[in-house]
Protein backbone atom coordinates (compact mmCIF):
# COMPACT_ATOMS: atom_id res chain seq x y z
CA UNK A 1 0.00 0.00 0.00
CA UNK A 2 1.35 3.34 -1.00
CA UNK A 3 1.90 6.24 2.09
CA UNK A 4 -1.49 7.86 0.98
CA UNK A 5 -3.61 4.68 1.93
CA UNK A 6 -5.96 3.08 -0.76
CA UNK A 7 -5.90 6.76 -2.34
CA UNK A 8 -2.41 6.00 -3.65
CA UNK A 9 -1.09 3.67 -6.03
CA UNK A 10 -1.76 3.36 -9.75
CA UNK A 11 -3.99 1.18 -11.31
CA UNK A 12 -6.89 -1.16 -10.30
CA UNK A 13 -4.61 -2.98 -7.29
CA UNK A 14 -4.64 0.63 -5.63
CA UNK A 15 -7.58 0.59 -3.27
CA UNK A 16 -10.16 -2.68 -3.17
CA UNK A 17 -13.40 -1.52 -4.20
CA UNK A 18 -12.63 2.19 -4.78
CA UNK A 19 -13.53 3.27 -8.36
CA UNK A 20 -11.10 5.81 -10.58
CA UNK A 21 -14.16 8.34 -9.94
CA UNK A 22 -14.33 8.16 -6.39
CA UNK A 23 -10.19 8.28 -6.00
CA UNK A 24 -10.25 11.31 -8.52
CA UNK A 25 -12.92 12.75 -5.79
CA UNK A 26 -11.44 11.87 -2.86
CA UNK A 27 -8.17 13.48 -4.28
CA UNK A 28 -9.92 16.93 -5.21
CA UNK A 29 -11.34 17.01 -1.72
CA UNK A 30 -7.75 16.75 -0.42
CA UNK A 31 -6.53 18.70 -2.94
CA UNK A 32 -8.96 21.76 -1.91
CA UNK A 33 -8.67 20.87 1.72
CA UNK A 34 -4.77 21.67 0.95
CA UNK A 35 -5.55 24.93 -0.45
CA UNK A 36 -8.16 26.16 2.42
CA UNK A 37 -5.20 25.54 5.17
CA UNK A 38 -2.68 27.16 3.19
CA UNK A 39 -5.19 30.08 2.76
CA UNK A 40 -5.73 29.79 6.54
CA UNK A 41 -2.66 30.03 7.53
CA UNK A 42 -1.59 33.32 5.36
CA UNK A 43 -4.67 35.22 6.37
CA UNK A 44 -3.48 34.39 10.18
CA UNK A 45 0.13 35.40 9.66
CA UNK A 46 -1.02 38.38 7.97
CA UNK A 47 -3.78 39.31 10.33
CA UNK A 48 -1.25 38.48 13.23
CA UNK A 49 1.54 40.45 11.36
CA UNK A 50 -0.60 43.64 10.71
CA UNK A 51 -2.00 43.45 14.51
CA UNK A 52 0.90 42.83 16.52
CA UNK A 53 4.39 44.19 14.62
CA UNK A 54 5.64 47.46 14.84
CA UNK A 55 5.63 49.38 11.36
CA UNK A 56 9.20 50.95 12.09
CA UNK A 57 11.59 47.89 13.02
CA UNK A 58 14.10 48.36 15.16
CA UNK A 59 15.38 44.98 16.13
CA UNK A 60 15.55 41.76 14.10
CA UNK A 61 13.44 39.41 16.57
CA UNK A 62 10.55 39.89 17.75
CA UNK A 63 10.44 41.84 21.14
CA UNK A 64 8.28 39.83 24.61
CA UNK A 65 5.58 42.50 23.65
CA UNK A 66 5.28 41.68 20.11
CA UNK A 67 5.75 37.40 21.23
CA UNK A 68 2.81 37.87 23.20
CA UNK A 69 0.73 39.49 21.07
CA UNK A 70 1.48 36.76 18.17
CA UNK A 71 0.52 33.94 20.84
CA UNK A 72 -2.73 35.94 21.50
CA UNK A 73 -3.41 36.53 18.04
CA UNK A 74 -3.08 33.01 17.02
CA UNK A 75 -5.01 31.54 19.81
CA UNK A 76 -8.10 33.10 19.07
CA UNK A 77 -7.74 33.37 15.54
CA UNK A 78 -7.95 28.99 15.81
CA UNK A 79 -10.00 29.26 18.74
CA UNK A 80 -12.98 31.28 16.37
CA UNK A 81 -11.97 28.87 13.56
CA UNK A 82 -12.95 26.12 15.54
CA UNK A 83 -16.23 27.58 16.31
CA UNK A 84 -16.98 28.33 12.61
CA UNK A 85 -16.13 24.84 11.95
CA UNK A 86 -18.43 23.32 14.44
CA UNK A 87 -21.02 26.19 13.42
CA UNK A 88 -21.04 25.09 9.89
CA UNK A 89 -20.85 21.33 10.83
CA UNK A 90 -24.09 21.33 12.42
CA UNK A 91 -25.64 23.59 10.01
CA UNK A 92 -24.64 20.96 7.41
CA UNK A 93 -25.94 17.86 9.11
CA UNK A 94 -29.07 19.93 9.85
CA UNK A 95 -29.46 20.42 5.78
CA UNK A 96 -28.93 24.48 6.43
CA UNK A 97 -26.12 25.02 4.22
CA UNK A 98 -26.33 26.93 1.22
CA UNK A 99 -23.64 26.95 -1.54
């Protein structure tokens, strides 16, 4: 078995019982999950960034201040993340999502 499970590995041995149409799914849903972390992440740097650096730099780390804030920042950035998710999560299994 290849490292990404019955996802991996060319041809019909790949996965038992998986079809080409539901690996190609299964590897656009990964694919897009990819892409909505990576967006994640740069809007909390940036966010975090903008928030808690000083505009004129005077050192080249980050002073306990500017730590701090970061750690903050981060925190509760995830923490309302988390809520969204489980927001949207029951939303969804209550059929009140719309696309």
């Amino acid at each position: 078995m290849s490292a990404f499970g019955p996802l991996g590995g060319g041809g019909n041995g790949g996965g038992a019982g998986i079809t080409d149409a539901q690996r190609l799914k299964a590897l656009e849903m990964a694919r897009n999950e990819m892409e909505y972390r990576v967006d994640l992440f740069n809007r909390l740097a940036q966010t975090c960034f903008e928030k808690c650096s000083e505009k004129r730099y005077k050192e080249a780390d980050l002073n306990v201040g500017e730590t701090s804030c970061v750690d903050r920042c981060s925190s509760k950035y995830w923490q309302v993340v988390g809520m969204v998710g489980q927001m949207l999560g029951a939303a969804g299994a209550n059929g009140n999502v719309q696309q």
